[in-house]
Protein backbone atom coordinates (compact mmCIF):
# COMPACT_ATOMS: atom_id res chain seq x y z
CA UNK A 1 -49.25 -63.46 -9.01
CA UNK A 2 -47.18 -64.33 -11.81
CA UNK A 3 -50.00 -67.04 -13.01
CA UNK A 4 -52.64 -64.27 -13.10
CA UNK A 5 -50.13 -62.16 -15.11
CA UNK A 6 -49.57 -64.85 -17.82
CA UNK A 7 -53.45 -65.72 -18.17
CA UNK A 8 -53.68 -62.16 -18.60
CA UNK A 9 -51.16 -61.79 -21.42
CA UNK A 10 -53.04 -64.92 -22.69
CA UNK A 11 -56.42 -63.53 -22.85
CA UNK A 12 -55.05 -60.29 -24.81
CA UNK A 13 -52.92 -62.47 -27.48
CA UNK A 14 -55.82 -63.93 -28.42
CA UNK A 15 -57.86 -61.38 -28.48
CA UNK A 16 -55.55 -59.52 -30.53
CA UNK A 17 -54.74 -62.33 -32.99
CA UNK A 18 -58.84 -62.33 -33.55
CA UNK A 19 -58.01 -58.98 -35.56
CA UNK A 20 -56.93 -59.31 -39.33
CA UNK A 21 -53.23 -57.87 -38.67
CA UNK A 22 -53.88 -56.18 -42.11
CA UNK A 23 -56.74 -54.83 -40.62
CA UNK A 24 -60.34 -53.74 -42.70
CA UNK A 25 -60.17 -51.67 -46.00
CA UNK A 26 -63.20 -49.30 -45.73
CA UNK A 27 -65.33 -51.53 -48.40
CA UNK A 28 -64.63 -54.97 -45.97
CA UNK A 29 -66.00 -52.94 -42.63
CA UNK A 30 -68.94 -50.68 -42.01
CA UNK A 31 -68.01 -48.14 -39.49
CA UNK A 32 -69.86 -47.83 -36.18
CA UNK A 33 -68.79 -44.40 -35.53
CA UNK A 34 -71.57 -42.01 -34.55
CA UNK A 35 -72.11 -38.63 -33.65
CA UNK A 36 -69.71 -35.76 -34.17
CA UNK A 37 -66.23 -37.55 -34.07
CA UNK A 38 -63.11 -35.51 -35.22
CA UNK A 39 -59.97 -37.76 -35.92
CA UNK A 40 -56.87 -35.13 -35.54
CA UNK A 41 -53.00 -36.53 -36.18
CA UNK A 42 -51.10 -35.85 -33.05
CA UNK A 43 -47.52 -35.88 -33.22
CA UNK A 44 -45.64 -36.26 -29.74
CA UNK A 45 -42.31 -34.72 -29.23
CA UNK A 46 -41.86 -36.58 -25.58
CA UNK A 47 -42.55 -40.04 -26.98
CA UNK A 48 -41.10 -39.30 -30.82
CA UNK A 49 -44.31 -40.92 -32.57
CA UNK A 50 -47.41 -39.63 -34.31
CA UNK A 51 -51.09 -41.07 -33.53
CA UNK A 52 -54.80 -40.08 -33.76
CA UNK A 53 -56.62 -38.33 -31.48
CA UNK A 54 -60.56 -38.89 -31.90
CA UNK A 55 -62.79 -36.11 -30.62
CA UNK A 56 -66.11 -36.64 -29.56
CA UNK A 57 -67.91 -33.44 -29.54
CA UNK A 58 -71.49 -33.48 -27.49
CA UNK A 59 -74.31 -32.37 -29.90
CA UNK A 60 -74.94 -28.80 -29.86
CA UNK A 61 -71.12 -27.92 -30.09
CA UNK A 62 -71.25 -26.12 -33.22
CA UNK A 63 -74.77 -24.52 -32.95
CA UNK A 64 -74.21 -20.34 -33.07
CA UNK A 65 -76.18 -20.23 -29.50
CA UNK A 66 -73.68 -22.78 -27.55
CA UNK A 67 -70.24 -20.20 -29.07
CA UNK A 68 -69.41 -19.14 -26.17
CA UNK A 69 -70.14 -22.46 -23.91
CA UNK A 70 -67.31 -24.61 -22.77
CA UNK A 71 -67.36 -28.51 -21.44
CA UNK A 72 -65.77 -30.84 -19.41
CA UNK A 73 -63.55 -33.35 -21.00
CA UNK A 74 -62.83 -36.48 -20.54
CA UNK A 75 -59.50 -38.09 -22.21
CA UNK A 76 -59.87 -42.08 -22.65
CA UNK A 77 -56.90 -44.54 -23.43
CA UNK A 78 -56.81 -47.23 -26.46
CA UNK A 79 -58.70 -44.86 -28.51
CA UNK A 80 -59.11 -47.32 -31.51
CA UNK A 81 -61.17 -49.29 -29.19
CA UNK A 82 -63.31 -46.80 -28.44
CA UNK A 83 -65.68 -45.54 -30.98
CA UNK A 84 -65.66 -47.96 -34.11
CA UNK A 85 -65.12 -51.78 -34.69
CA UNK A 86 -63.20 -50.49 -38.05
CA UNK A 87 -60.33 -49.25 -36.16
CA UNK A 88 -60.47 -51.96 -33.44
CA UNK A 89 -56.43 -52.83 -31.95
CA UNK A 90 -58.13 -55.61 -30.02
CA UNK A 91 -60.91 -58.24 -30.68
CA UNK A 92 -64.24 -57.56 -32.16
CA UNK A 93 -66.28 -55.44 -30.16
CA UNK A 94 -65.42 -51.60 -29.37
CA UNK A 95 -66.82 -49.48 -26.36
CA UNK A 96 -69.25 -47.54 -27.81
CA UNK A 97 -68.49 -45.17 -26.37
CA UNK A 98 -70.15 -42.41 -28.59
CA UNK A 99 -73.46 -44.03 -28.80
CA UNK A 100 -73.42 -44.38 -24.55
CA UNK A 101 -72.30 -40.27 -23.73
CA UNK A 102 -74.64 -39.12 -26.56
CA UNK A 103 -77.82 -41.49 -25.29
CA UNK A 104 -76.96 -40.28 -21.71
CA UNK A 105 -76.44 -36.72 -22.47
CA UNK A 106 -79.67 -37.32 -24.29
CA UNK A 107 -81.45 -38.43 -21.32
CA UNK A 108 -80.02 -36.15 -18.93
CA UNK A 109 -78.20 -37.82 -16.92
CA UNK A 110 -75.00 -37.23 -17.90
CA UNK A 111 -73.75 -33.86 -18.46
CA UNK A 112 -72.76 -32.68 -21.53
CA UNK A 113 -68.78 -33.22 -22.47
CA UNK A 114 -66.09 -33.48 -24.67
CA UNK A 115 -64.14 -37.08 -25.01
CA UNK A 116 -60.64 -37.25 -26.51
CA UNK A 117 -59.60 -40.88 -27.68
CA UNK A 118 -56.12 -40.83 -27.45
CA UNK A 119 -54.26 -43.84 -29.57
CA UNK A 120 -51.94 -46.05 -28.28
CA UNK A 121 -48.78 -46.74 -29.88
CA UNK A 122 -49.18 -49.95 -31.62
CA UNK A 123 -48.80 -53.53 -30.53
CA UNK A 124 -45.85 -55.16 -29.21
CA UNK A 125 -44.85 -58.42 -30.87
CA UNK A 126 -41.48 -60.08 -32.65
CA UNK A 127 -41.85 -58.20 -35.94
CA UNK A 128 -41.93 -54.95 -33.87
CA UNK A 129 -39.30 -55.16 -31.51
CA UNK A 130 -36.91 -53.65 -33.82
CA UNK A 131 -38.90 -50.72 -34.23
CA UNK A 132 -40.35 -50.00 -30.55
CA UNK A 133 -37.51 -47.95 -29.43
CA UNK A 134 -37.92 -45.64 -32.25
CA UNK A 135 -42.23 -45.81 -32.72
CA UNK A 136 -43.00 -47.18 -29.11
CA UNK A 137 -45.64 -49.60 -28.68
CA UNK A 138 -49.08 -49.85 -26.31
CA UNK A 139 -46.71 -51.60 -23.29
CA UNK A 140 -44.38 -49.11 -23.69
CA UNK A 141 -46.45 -46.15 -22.80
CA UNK A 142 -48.48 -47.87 -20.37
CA UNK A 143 -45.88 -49.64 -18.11
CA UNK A 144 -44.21 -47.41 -15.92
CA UNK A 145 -42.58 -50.60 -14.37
CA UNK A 146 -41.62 -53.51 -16.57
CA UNK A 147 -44.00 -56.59 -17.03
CA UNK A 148 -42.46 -59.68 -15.67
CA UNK A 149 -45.51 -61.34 -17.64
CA UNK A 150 -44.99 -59.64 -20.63
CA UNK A 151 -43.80 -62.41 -24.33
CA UNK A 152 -41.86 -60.87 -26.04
CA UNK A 153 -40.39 -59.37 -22.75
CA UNK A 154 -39.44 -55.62 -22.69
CA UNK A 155 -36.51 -54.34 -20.04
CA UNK A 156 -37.23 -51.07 -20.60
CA UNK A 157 -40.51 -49.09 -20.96
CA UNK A 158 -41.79 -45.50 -20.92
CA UNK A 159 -44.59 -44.99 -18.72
CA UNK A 160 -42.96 -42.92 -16.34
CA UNK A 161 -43.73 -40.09 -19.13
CA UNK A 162 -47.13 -40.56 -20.07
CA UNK A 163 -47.99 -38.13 -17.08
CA UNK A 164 -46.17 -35.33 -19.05
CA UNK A 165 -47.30 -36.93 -22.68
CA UNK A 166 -50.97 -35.77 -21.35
CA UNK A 167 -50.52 -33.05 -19.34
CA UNK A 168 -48.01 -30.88 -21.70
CA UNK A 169 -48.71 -32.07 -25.04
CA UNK A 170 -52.28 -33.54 -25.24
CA UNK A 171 -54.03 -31.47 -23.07
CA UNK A 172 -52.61 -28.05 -24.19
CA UNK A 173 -53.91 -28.90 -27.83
CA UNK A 174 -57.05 -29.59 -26.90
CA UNK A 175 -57.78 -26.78 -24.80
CA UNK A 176 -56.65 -24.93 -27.38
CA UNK A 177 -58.94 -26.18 -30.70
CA UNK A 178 -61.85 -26.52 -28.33
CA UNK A 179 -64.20 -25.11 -26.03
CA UNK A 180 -63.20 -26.80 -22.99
CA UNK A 181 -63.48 -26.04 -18.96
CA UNK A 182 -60.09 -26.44 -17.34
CA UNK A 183 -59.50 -26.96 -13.66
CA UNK A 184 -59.72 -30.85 -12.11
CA UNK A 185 -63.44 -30.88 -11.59
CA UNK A 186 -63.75 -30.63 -15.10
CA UNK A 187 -60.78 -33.24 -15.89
CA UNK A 188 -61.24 -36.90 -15.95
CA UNK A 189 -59.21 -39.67 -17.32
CA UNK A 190 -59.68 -43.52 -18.23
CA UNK A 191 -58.25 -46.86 -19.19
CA UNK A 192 -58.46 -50.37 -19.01
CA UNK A 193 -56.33 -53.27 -18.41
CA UNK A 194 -52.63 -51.35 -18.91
CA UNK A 195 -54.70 -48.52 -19.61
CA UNK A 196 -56.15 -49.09 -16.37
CA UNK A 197 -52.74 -49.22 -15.25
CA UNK A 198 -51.15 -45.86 -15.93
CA UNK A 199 -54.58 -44.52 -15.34
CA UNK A 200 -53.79 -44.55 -11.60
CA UNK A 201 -50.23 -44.19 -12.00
CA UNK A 202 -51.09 -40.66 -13.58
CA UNK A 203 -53.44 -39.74 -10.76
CA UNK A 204 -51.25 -40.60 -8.24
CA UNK A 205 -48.15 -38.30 -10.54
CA UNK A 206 -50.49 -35.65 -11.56
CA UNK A 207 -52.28 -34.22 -8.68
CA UNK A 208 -54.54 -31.49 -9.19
CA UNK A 209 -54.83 -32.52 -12.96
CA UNK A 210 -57.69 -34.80 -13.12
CA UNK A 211 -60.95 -35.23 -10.89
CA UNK A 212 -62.36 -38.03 -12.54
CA UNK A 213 -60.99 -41.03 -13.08
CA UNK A 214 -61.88 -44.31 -14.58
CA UNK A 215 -60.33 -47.52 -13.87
CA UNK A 216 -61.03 -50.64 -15.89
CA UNK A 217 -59.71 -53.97 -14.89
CA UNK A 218 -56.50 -52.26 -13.97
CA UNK A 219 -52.83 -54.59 -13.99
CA UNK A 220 -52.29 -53.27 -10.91
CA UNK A 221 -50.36 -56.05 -10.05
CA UNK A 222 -47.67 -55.39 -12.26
CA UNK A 223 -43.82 -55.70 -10.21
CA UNK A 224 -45.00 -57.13 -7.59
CA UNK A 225 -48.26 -54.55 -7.16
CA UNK A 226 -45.31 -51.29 -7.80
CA UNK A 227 -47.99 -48.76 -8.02
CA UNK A 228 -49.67 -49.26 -5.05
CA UNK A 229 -46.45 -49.74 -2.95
CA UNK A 230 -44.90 -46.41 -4.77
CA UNK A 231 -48.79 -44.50 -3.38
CA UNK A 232 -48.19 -45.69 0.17
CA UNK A 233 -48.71 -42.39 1.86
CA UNK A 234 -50.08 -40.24 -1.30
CA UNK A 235 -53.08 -38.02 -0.53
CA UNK A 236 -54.37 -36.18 -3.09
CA UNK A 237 -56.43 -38.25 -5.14
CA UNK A 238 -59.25 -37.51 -7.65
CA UNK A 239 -62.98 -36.34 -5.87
CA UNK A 240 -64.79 -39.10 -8.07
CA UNK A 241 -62.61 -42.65 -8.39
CA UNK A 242 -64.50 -45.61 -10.13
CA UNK A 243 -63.07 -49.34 -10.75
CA UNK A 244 -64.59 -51.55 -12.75
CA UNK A 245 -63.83 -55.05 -13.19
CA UNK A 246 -65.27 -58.36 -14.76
CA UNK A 247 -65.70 -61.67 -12.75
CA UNK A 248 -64.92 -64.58 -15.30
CA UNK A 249 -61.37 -62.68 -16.07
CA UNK A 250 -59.73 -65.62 -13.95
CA UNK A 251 -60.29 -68.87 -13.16
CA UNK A 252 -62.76 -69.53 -10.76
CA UNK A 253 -60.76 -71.50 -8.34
CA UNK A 254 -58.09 -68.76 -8.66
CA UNK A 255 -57.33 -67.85 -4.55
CA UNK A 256 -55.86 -64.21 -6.13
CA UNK A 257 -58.97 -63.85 -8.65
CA UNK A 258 -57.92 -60.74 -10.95
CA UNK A 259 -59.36 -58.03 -11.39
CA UNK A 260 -60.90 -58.03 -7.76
CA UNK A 261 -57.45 -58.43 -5.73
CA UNK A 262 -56.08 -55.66 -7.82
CA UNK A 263 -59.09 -53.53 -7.09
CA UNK A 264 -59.44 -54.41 -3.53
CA UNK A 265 -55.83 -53.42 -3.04
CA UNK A 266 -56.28 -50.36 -4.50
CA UNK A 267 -59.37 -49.46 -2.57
CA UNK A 268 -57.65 -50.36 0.89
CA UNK A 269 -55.02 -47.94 -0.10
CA UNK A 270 -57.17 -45.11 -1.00
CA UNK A 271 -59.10 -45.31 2.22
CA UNK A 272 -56.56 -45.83 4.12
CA UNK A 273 -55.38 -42.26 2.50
CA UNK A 274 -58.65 -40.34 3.59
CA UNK A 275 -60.53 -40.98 0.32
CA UNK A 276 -63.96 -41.03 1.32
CA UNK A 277 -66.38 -44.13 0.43
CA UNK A 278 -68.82 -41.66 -1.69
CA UNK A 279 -65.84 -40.81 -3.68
CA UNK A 280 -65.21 -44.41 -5.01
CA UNK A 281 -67.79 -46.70 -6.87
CA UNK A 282 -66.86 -50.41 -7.48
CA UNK A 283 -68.72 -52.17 -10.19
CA UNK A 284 -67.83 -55.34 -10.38
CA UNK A 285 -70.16 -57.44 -12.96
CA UNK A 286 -69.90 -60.86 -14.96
CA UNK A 287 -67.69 -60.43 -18.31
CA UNK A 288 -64.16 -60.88 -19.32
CA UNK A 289 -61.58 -59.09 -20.29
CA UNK A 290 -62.68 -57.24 -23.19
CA UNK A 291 -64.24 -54.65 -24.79
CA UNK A 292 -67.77 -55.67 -24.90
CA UNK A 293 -67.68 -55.88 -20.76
CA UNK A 294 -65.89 -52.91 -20.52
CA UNK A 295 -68.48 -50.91 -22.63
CA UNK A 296 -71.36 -52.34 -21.00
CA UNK A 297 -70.08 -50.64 -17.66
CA UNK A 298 -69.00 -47.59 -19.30
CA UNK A 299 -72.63 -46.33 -18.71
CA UNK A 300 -72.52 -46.35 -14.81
CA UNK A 301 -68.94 -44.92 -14.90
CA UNK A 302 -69.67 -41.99 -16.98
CA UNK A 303 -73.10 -41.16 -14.73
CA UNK A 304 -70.94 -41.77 -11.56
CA UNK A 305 -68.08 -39.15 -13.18
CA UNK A 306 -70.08 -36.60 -14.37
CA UNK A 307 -73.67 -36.73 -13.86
CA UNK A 308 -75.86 -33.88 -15.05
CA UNK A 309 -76.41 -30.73 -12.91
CA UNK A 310 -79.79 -29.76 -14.32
């Protein structure tokens, strides 16, 4: 377990150090960004820290005939990584995620939504420790247990209120500058990796909140698996449940390979609780633990969360 964790924590050090800590001045990167994308500064009274929220809005949304129409959402962690390599936390590669929902939406085979990139709070590293308590970091708001794994380690992390960070801060603004549908049908949620992580750990605190969820290479594992001992006889859990995983993320003579043990776990547990086969889609598919393989998948999750009605 614990060697999984620390090639883990390996794969994302590196990844991160491959980003300029200074990051890109606008003339040194072209942005990727398409569509309509609205970057809002969010300032959180539950975690003390500001961040962006980036707003995907499907085409259409500001045409006099669609006024009145309202859309599903669908809120996504690590928003930097999400719709431009200019504003990347990790690596090289981002999600697109804009050019995907827009091509699908195009095509009709995704309905038409909303997506809300919601930051995280900034690495965690030496030269920030002094800071985190005050600013937070990524770890902090993702762990709701503390990562064994985890260099520079970190006793104490925040987690346990990102459930209330999204469902009485986030969501309320949003639902209150745009037109979206409310109710759980219309809710979904997604992450990766830690992301992945409180992504479950907020549908198993939030029930009734979110429909939809999207799991990506989830550190599931984290405390000895916590979360999916602390969802031992939970219940009510989303309609629509994907996991998505790569299959060079370990080694391949690991006996525990990760993401699939973390998955299959999770899967077990969620049957085991009445969720229904049709209500879960597993795609597991060569890549690592990145961005690139998590935005080539992000194409069957979205048509598997909220395919089109026409």
């Amino acid at each position: 377990m614990y060697l999984r964790q620390a090639i883990l924590i390996l794969a994302m050090v590196v990844s991160a150090s491959a980003q300029n800590d200074k990051g890109a001045t606008p003339s040194q990167c072209t942005s990727t960004a398409t569509g309509d994308i609205e970057i809002r500064d969010f300032r959180s009274v539950i975690f003390h820290n500001t961040r962006k929220l980036r707003v995907l809005l499907p085409q259409g949304y500001r045409d006099k005939k669609n006024a009145l129409t309202k859309y599903p959402v669908l809120y996504l962690n690590d928003g930097q990584n999400l719709f431009d390599v200019c504003t990347l936390f990790f690596g090289t590669k981002e999600w697109k995620v804009d050019e995907t929902a827009n091509r699908l939406i195009a095509e009709g085979k995704v309905e038409p939504l909303i997506i809300v990139a919601i930051d995280n709070a900034g690495r965690h590293n030496k030269e920030r420790l002094k800071k985190e308590p005050l600013e937070g970091s990524r770890p902090d708001e993702y762990l709701p247990f503390p990562d064994e794994g985890l260099d520079p380690p970190l006793p104490v992390v925040h987690g346990q209120n990102y459930p209330s960070f999204l469902t009485r801060e986030v969501m309320p603004f949003i639902e209150k500058n745009y037109r979206v549908k409310t109710g759980p049908e219309n809710t979904g949620l997604g992450g990766s990796s830690y992301g992945g992580l409180i992504t479950f750990y907020v549908a198993l605190h939030a029930s009734g909140v979110f429909g939809r969820v999207l799991i990506e290479s989830p550190s599931l594992g984290v405390k000895d698996f916590a979360v999916i001992k602390e969802a031992a006889n939970h219940k009510d859990w989303p309609a629509r449940i994907y996991f998505g995983g790569g299959t060079d993320e370990s080694p391949p003579n690991d006996p525990e390979p990760f993401p699939q043990t973390e998955i299959t776990k999770a899967v077990k547990l969620l049957q085991a609780n009445g969720v229904s086969p049709e209500r879960i889609l597993v795609n597991m598919t060569p890549g690592d633990h990145d961005e690139g393989a998590w935005g080539a998948r992000f194409p069957a999750a979205l048509v598997f969360l909220f395919p089109s009605k026409q």
